[in-house]
PDB file of N, CA and C in Angstrom:
ATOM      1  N   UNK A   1     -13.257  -9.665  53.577  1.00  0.00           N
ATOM      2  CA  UNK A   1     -13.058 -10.426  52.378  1.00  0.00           C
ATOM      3  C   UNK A   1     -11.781 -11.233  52.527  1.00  0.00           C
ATOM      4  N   UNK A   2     -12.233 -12.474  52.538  1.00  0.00           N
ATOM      5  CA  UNK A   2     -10.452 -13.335  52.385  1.00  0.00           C
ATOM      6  C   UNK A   2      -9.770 -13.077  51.125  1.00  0.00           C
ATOM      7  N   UNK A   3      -8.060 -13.038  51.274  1.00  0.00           N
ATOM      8  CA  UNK A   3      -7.607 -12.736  50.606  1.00  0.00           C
ATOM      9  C   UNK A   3      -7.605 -14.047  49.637  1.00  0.00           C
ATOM     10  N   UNK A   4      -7.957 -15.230  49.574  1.00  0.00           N
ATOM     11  CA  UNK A   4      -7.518 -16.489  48.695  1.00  0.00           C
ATOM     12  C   UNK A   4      -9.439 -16.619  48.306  1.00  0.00           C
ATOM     13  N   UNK A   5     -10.517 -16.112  48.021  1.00  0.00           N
ATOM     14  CA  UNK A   5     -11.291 -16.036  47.806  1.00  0.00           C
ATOM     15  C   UNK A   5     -11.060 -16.205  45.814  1.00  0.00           C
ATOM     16  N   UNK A   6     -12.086 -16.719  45.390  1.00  0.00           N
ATOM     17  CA  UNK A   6     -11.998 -16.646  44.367  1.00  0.00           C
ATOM     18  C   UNK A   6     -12.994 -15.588  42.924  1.00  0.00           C
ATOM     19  N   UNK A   7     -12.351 -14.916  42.579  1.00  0.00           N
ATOM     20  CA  UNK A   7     -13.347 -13.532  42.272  1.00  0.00           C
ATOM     21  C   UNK A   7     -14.081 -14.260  41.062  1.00  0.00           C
ATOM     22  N   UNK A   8     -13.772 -15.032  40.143  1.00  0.00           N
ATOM     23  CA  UNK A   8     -14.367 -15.443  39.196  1.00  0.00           C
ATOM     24  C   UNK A   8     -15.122 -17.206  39.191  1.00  0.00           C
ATOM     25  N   UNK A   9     -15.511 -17.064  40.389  1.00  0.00           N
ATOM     26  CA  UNK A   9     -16.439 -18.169  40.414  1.00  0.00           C
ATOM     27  C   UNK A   9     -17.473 -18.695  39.512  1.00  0.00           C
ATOM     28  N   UNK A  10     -17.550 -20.248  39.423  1.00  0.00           N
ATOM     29  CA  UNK A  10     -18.902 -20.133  38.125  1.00  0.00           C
ATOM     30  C   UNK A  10     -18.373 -19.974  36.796  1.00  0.00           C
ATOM     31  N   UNK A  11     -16.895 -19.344  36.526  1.00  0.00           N
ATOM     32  CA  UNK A  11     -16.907 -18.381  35.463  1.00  0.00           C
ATOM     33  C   UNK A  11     -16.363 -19.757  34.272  1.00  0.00           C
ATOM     34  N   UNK A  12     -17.125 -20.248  33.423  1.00  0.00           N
ATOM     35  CA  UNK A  12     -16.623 -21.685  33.012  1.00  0.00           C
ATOM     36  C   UNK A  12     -16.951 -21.375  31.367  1.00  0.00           C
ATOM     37  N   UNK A  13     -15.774 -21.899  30.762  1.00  0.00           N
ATOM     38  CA  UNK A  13     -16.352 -21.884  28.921  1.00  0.00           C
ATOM     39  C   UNK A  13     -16.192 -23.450  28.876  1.00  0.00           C
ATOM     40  N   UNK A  14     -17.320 -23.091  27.570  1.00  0.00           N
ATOM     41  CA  UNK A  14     -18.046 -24.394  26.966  1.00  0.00           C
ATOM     42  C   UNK A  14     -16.635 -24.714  26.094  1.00  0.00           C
ATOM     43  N   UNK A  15     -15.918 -25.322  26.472  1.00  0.00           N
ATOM     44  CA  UNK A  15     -14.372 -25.519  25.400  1.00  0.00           C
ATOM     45  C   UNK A  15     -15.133 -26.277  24.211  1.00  0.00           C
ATOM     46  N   UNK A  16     -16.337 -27.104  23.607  1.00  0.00           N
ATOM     47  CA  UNK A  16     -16.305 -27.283  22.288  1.00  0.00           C
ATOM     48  C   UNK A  16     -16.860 -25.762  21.025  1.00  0.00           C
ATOM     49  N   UNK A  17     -17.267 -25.209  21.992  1.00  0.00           N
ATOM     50  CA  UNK A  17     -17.791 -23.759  21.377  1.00  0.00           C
ATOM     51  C   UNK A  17     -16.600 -23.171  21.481  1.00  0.00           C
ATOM     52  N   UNK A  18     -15.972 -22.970  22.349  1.00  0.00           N
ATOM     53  CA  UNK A  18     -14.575 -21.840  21.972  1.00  0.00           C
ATOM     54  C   UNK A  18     -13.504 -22.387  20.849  1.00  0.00           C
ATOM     55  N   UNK A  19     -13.232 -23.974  20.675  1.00  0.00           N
ATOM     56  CA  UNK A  19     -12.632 -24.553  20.029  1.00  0.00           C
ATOM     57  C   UNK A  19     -13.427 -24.356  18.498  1.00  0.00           C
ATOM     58  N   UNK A  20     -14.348 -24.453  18.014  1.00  0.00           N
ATOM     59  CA  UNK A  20     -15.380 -24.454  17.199  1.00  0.00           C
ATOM     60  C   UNK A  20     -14.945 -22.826  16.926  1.00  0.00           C
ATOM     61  N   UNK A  21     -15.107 -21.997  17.690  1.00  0.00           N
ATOM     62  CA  UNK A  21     -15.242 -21.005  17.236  1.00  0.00           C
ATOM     63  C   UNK A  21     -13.396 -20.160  16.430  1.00  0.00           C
ATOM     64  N   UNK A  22     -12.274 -20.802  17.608  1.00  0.00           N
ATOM     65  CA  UNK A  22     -11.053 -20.651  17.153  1.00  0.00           C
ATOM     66  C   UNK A  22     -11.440 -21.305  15.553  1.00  0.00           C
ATOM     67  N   UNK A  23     -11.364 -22.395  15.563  1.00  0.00           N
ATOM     68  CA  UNK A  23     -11.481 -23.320  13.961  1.00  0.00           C
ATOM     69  C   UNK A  23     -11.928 -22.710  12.979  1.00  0.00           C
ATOM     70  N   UNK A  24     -12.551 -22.115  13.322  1.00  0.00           N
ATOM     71  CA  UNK A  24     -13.687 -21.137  12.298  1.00  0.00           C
ATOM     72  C   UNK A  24     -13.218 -19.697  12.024  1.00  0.00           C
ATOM     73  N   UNK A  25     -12.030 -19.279  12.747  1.00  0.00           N
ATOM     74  CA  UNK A  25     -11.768 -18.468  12.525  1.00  0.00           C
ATOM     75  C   UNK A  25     -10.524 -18.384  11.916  1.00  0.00           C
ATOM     76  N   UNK A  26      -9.629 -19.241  12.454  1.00  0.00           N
ATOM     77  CA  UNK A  26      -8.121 -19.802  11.530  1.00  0.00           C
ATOM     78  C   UNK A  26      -9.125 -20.192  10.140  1.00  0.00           C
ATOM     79  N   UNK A  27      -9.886 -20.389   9.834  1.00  0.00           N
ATOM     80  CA  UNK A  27     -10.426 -20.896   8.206  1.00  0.00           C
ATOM     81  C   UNK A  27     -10.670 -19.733   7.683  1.00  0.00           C
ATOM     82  N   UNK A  28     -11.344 -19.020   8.319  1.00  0.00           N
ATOM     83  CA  UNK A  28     -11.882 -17.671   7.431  1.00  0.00           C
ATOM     84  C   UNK A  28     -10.865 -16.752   7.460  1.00  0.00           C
ATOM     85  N   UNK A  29      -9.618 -16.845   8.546  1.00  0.00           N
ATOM     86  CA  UNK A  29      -8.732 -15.821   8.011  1.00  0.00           C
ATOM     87  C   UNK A  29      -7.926 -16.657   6.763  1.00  0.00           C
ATOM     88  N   UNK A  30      -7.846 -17.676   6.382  1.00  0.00           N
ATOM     89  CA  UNK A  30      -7.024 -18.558   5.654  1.00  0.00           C
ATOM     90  C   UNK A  30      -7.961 -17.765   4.292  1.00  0.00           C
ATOM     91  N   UNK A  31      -8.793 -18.172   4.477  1.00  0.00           N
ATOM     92  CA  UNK A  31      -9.576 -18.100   2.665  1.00  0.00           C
ATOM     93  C   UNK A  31      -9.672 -16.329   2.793  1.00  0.00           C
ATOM     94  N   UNK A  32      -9.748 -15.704   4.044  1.00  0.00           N
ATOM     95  CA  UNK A  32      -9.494 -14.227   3.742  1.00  0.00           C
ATOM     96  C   UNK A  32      -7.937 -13.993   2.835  1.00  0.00           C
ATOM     97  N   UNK A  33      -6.785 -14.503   3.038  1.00  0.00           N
ATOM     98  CA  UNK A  33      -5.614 -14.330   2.560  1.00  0.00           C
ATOM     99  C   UNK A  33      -5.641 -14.932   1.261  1.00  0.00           C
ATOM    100  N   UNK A  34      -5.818 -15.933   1.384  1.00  0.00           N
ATOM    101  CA  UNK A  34      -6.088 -16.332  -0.360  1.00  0.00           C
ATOM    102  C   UNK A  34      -6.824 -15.713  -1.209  1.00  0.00           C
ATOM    103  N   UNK A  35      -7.965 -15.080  -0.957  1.00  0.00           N
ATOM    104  CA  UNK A  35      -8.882 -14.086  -1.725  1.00  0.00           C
ATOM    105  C   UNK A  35      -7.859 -12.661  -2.025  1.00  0.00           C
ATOM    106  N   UNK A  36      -7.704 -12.373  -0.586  1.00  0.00           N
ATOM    107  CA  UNK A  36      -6.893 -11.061  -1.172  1.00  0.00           C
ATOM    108  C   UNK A  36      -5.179 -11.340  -1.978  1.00  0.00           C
ATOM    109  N   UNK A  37      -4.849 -12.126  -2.155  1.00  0.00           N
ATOM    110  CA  UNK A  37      -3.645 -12.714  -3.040  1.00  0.00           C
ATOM    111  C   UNK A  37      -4.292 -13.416  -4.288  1.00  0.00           C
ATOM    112  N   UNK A  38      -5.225 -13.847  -4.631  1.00  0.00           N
ATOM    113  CA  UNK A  38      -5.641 -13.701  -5.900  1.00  0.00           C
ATOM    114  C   UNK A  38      -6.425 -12.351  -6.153  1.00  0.00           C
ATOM    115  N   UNK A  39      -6.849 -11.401  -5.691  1.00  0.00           N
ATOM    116  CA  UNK A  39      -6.942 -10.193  -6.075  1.00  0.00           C
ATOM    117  C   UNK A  39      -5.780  -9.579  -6.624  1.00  0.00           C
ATOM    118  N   UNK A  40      -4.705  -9.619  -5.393  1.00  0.00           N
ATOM    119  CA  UNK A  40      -3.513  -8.839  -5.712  1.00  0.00           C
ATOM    120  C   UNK A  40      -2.819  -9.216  -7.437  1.00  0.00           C
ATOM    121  N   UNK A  41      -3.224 -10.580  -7.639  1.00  0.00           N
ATOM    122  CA  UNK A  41      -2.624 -10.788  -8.695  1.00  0.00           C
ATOM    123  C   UNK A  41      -3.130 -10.871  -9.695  1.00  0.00           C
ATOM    124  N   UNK A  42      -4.415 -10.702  -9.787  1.00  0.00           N
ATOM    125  CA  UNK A  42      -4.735 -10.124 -10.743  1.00  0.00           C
ATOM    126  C   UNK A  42      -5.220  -8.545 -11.059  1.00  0.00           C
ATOM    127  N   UNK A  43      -4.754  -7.810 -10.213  1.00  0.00           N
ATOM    128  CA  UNK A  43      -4.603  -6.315 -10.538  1.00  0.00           C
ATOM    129  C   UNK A  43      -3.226  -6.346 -11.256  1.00  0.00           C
ATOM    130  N   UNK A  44      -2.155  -6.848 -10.447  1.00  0.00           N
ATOM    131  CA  UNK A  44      -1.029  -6.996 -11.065  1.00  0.00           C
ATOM    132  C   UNK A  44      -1.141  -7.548 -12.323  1.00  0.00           C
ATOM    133  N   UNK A  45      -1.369  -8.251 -12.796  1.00  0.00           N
ATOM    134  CA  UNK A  45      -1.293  -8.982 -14.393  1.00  0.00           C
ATOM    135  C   UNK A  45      -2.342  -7.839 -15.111  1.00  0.00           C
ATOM    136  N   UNK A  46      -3.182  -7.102 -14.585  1.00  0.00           N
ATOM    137  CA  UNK A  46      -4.056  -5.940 -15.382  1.00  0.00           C
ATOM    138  C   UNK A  46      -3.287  -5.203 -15.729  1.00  0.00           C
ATOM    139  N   UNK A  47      -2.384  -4.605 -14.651  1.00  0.00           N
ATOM    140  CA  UNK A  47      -1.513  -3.753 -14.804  1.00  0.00           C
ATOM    141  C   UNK A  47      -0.640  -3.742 -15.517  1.00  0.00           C
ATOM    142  N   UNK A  48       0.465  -4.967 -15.671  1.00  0.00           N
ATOM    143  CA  UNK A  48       1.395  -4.993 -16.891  1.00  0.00           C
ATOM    144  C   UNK A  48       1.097  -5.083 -17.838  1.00  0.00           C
ATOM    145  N   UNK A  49      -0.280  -5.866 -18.305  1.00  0.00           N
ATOM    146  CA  UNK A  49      -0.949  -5.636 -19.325  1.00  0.00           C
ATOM    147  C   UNK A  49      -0.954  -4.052 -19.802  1.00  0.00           C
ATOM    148  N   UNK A  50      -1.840  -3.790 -19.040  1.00  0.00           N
ATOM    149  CA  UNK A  50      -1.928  -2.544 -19.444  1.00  0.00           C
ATOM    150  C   UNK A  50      -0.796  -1.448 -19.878  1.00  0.00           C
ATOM    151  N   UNK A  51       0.794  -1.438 -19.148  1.00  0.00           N
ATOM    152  CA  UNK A  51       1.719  -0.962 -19.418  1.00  0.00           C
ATOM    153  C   UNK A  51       2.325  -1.341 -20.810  1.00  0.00           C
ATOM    154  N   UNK A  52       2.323  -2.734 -20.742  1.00  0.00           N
ATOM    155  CA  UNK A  52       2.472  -2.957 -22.036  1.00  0.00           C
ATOM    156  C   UNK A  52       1.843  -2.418 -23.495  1.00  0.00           C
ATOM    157  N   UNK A  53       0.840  -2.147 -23.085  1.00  0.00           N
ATOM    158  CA  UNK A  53      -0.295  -2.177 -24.266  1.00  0.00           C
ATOM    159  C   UNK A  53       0.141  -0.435 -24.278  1.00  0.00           C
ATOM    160  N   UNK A  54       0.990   0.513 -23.776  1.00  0.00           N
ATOM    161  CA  UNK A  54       1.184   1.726 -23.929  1.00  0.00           C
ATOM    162  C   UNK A  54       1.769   1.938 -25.169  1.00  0.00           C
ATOM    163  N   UNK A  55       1.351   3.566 -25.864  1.00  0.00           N
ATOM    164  CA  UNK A  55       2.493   3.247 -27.399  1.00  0.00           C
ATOM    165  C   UNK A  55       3.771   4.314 -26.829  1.00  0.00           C
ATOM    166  N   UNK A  56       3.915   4.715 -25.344  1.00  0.00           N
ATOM    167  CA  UNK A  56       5.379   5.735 -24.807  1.00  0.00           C
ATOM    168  C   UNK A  56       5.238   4.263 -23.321  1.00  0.00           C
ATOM    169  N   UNK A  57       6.495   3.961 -23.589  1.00  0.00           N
ATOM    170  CA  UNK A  57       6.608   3.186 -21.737  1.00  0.00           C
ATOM    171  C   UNK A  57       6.886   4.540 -20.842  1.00  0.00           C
ATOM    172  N   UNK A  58       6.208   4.114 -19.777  1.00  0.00           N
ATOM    173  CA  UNK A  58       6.725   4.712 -18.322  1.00  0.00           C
ATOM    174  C   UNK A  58       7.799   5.561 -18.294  1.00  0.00           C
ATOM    175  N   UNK A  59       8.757   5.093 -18.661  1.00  0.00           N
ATOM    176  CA  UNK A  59       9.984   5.156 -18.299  1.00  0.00           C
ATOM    177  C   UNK A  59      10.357   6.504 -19.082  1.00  0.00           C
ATOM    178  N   UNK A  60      10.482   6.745 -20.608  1.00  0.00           N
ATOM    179  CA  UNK A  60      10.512   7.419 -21.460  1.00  0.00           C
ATOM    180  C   UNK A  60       9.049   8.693 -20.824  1.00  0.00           C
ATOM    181  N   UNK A  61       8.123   8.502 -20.849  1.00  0.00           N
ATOM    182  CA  UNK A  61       7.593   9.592 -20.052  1.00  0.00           C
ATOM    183  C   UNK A  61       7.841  10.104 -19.185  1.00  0.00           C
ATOM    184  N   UNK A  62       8.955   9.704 -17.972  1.00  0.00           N
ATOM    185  CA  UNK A  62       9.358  10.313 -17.326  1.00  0.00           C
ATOM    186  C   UNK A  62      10.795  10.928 -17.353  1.00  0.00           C
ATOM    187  N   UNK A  63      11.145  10.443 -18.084  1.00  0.00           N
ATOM    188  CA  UNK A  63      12.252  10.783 -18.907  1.00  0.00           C
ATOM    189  C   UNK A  63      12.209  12.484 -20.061  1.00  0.00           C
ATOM    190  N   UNK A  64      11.653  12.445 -20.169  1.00  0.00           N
ATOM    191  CA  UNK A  64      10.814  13.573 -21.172  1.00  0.00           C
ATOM    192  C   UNK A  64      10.643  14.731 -19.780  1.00  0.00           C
ATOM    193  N   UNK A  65       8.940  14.011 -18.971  1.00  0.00           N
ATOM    194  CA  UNK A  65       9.240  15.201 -18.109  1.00  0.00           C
ATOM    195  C   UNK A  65      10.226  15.834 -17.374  1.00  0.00           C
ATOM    196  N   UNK A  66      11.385  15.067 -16.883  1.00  0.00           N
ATOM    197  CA  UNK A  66      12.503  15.722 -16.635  1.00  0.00           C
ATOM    198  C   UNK A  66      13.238  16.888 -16.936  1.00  0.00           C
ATOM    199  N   UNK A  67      13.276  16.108 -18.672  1.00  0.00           N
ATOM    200  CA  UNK A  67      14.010  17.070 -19.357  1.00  0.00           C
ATOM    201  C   UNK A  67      13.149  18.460 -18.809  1.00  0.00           C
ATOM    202  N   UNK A  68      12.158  18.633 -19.539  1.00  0.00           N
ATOM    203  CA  UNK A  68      11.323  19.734 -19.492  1.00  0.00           C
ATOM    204  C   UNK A  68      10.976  20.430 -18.154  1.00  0.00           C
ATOM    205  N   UNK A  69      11.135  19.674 -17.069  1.00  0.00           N
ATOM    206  CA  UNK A  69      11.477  20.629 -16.101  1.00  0.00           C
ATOM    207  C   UNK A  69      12.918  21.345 -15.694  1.00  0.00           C
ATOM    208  N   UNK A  70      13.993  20.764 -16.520  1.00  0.00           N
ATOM    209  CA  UNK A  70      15.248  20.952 -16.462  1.00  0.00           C
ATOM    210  C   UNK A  70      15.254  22.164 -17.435  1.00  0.00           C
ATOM    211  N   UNK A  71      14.145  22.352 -18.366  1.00  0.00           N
ATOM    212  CA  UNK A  71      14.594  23.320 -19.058  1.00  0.00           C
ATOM    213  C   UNK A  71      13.899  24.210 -18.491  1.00  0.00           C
ATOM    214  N   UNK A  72      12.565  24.344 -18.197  1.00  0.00           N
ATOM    215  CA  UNK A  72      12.003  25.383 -17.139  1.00  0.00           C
ATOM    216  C   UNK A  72      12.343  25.929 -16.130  1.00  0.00           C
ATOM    217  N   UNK A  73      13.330  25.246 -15.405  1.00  0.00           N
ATOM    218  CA  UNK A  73      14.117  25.595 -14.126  1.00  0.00           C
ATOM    219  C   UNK A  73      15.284  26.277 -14.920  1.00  0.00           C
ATOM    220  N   UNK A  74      15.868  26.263 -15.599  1.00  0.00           N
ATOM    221  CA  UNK A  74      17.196  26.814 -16.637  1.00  0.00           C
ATOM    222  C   UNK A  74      16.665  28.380 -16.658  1.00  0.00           C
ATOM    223  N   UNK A  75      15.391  28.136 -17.871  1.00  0.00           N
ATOM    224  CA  UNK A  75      14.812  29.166 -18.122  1.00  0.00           C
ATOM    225  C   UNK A  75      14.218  30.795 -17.085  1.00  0.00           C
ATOM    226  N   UNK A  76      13.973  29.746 -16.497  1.00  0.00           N
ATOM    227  CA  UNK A  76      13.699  30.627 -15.215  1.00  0.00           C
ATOM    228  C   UNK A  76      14.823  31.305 -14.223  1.00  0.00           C
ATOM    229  N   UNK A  77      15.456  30.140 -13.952  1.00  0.00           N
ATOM    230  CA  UNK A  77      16.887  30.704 -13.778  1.00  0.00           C
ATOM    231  C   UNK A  77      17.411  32.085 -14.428  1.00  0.00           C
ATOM    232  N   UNK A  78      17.400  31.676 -15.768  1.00  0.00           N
ATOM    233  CA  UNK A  78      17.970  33.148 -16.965  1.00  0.00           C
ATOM    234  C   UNK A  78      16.744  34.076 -16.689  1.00  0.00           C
ATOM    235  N   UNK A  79      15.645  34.226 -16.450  1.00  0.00           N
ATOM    236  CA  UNK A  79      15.098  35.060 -16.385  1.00  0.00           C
ATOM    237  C   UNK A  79      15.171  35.580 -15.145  1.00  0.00           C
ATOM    238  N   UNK A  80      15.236  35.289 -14.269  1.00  0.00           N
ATOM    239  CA  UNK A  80      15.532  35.815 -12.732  1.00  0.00           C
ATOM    240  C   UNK A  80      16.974  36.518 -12.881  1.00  0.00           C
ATOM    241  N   UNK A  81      17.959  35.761 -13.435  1.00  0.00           N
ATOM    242  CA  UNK A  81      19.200  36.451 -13.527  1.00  0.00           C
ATOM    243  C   UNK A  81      19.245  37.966 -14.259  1.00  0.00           C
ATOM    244  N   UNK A  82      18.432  38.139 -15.156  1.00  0.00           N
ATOM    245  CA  UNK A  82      18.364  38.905 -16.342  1.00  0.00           C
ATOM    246  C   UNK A  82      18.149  40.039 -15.840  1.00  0.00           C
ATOM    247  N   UNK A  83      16.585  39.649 -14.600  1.00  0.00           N
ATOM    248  CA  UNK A  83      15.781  41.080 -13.912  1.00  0.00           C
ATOM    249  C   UNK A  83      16.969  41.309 -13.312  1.00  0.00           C
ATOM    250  N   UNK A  84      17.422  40.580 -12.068  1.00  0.00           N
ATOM    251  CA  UNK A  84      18.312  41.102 -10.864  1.00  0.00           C
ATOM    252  C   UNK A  84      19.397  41.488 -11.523  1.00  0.00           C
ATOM    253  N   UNK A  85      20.259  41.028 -12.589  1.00  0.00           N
ATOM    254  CA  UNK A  85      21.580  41.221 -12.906  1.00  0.00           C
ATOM    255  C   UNK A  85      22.500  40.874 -12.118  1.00  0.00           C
ATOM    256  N   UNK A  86      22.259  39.850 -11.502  1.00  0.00           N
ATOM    257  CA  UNK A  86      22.957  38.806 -10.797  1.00  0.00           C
ATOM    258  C   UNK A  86      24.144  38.204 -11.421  1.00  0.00           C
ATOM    259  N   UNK A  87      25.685  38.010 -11.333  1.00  0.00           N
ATOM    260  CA  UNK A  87      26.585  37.627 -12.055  1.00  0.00           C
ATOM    261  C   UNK A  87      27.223  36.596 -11.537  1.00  0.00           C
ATOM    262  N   UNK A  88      25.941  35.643 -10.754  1.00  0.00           N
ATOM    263  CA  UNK A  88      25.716  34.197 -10.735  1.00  0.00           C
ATOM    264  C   UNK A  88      25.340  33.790 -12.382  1.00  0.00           C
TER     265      UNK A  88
END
């Protein structure tokens, strides 16, 4: 076998089909991104809607649960202390 032989002989693209086919694909990823960015934004505008339209915001609900795990962890605390007699 010569070493300057050429292994891919024959081997030829139709450049208006590969060009055609690049084109076609820069388009459909284009209108793929635009579809999913008007999706995105309108979940988003559902969503604040929807937060809005709450009669407790977000914020204050989590605010609340806090507390109440702050007092459960307290509580528990004093009760663990109480059994052991721990003078932590």
């Amino acid at each position: 076998m010569a070493t300057n032989q050429r292994v891919f002989s024959g081997f030829q693209v139709n450049r208006a089909v590969l060009t055609g086919g690049a084109l076609l694909t820069a388009i459909g990823t284009v209108l793929s991104a635009a579809g999913a960015t008007m999706v995105c934004v309108a979940l988003v505008t559902a969503g604040r809607s929807w937060v809005r339209g709450l009669e407790t915001q977000p914020t204050a609900l989590a605010q609340r649960a806090l507390r109440e795990a702050r007092v459960a962890s307290t509580a528990g605390w004093e009760a663990w202390r109480a059994e052991h007699g721990s003078p932590n």
